[in-house]
N, C-alpha and C. Protein backbone atom coordinates (compact mmCIF):
# COMPACT_ATOMS: atom_id res chain seq x y z
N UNK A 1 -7.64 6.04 -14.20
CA UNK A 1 -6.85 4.93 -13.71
C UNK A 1 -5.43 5.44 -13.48
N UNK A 2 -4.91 5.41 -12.22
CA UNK A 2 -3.54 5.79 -12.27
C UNK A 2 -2.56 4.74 -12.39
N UNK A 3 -1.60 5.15 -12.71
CA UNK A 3 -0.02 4.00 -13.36
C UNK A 3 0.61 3.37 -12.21
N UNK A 4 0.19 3.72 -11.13
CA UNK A 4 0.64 3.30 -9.96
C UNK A 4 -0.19 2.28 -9.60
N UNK A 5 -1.38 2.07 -9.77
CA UNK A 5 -2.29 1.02 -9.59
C UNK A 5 -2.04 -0.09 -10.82
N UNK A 6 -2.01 0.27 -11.64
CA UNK A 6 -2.07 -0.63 -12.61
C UNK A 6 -0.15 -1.22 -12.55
N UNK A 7 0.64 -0.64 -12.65
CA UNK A 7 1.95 -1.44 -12.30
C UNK A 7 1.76 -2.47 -11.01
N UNK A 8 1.54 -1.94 -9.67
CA UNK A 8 0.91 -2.54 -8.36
C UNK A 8 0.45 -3.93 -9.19
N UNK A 9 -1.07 -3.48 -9.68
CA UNK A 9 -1.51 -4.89 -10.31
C UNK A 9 -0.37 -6.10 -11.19
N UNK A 10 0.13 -5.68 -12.12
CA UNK A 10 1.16 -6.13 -12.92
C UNK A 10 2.50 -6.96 -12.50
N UNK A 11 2.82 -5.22 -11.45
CA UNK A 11 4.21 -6.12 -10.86
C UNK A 11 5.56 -5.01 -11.57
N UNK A 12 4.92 -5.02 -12.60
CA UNK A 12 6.48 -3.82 -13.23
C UNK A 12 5.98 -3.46 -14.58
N UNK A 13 6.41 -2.07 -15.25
CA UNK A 13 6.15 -1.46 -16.58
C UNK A 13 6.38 -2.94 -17.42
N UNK A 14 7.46 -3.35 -17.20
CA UNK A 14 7.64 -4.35 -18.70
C UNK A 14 6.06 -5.09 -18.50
N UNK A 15 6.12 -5.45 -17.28
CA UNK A 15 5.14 -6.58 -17.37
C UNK A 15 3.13 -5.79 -18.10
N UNK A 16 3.67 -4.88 -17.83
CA UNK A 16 2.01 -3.89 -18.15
C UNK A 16 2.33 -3.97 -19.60
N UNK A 17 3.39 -3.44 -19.98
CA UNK A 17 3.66 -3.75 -21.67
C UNK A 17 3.57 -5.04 -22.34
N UNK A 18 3.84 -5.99 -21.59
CA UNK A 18 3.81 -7.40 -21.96
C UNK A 18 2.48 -7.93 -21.88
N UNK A 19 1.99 -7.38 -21.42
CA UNK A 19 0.36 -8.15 -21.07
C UNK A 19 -0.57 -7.09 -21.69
N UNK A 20 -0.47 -5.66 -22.11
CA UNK A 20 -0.75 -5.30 -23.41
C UNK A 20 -0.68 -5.78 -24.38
N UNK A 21 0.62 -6.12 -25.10
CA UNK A 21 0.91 -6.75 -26.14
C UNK A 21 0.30 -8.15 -26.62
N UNK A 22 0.75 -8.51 -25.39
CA UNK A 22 0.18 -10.22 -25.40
C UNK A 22 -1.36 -10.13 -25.72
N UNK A 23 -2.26 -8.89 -25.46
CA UNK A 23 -3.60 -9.02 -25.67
C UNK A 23 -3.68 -8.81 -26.77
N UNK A 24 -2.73 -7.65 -27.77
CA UNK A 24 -3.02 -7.55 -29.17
C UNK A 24 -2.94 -5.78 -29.33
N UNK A 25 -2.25 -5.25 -28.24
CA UNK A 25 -2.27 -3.77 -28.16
C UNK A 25 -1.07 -3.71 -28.07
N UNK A 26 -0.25 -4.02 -29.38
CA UNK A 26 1.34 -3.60 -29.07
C UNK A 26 1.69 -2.10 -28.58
N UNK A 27 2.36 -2.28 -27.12
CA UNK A 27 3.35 -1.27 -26.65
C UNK A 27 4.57 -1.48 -25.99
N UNK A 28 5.40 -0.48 -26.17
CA UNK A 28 6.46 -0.84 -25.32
C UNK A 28 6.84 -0.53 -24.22
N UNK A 29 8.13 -1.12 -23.05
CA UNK A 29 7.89 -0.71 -22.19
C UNK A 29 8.34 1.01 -21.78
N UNK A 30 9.36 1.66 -22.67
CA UNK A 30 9.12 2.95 -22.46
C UNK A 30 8.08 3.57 -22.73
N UNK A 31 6.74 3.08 -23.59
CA UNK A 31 5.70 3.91 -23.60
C UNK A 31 4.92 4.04 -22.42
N UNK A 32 5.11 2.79 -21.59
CA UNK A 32 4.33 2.77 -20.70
C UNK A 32 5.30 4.01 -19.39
N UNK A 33 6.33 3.99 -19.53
CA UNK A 33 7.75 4.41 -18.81
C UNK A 33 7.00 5.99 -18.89
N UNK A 34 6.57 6.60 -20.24
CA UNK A 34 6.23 7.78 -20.35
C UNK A 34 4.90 7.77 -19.92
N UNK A 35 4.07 7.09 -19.35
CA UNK A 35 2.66 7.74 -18.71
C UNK A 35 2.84 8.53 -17.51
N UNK A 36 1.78 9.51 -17.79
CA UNK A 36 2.20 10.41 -16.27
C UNK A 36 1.21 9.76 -15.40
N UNK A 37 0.71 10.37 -14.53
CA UNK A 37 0.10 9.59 -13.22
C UNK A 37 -0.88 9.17 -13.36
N UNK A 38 -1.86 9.58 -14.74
CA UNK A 38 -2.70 9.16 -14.83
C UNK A 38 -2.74 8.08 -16.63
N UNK A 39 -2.76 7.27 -16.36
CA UNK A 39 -2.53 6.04 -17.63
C UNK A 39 -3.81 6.78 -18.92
N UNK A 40 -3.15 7.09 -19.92
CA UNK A 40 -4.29 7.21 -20.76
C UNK A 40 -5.05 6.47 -21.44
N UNK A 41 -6.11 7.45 -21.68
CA UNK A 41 -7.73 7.07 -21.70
C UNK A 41 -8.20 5.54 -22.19
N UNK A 42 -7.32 5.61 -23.25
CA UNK A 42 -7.52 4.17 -24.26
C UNK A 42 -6.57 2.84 -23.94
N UNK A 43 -5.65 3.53 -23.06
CA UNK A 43 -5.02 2.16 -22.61
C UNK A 43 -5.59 1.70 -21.24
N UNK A 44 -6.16 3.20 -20.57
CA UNK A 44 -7.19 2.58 -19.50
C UNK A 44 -8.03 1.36 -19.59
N UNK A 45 -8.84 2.07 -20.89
CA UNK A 45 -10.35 1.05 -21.37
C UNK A 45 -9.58 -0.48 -21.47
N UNK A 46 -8.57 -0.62 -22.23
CA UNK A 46 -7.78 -1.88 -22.15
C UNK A 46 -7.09 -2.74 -21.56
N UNK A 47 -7.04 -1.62 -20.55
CA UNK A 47 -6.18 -2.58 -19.03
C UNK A 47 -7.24 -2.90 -18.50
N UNK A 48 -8.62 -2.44 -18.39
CA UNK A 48 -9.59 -2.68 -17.74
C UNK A 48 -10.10 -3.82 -18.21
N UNK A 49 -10.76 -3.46 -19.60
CA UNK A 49 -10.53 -5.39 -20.40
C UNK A 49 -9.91 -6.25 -19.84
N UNK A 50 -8.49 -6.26 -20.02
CA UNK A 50 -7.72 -7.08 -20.24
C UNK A 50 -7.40 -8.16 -18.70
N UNK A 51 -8.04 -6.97 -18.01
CA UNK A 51 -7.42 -7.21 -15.82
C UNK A 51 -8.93 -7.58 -15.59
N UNK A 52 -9.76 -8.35 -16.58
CA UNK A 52 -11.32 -8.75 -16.04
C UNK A 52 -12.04 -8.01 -15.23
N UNK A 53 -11.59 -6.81 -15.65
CA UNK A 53 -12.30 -5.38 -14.58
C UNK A 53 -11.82 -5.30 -13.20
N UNK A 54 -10.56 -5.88 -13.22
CA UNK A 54 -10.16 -5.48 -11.45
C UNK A 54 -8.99 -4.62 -11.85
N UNK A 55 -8.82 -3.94 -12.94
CA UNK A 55 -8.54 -2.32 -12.59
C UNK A 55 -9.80 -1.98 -13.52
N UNK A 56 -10.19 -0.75 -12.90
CA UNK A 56 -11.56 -0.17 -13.22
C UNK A 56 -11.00 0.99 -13.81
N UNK A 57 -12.32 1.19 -15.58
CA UNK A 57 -12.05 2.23 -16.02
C UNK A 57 -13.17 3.44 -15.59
N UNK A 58 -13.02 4.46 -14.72
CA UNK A 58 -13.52 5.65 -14.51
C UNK A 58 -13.90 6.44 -15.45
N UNK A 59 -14.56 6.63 -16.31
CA UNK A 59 -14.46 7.75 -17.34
C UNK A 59 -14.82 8.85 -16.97
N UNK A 60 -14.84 9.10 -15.55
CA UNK A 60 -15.30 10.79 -15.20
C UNK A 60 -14.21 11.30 -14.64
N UNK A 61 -12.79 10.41 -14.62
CA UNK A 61 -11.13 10.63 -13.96
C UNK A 61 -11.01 11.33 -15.34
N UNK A 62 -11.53 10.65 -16.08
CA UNK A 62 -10.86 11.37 -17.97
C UNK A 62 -11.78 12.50 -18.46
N UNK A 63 -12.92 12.71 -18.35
CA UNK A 63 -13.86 14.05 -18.20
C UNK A 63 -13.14 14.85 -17.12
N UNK A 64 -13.07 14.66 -16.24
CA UNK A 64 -12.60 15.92 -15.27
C UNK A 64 -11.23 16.28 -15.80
N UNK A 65 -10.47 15.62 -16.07
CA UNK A 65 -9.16 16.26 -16.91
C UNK A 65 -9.09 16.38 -17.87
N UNK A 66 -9.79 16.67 -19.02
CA UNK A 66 -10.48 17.26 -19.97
C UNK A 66 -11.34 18.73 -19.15
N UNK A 67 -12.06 18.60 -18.66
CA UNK A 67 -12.61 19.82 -18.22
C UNK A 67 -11.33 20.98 -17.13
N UNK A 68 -10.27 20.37 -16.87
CA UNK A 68 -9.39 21.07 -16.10
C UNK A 68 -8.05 21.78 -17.20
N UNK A 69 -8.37 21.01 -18.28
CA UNK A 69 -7.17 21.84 -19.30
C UNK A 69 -7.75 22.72 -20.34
């Protein structure tokens, strides 16, 4: 899942942090500030939850970058 899709969805970092939180996955918005292009693994699975599956979690985006490092 990249951070660019999922902000897109959202609207802005605070708001991706806020609607984390609000689900029960406290973060803040510099944590989200520090994702690189690709949102990690476990906050994927949770944005995916949380966005009724209209951001989709890939788990072979997170295998292939695992297999590339």
């Amino acid at each position: 899942m990249k951070k660019q899709d999922v902000i897109d969805f959202f609207g802005t970092q605070a708001a991706v942090a806020e609607a984390l939180t609000t689900a029960g996955y406290r973060i803040s918005q510099p944590a989200v500030s520090k994702w690189g292009e690709l949102v990690p693994e476990i906050q994927a699975l949770r944005l995916s939850k949380i966005s009724g599956g209209a951001l989709v979690f890939d788990e072979s985006v997170y295998l292939a970058s695992e297999s590339a490092a």
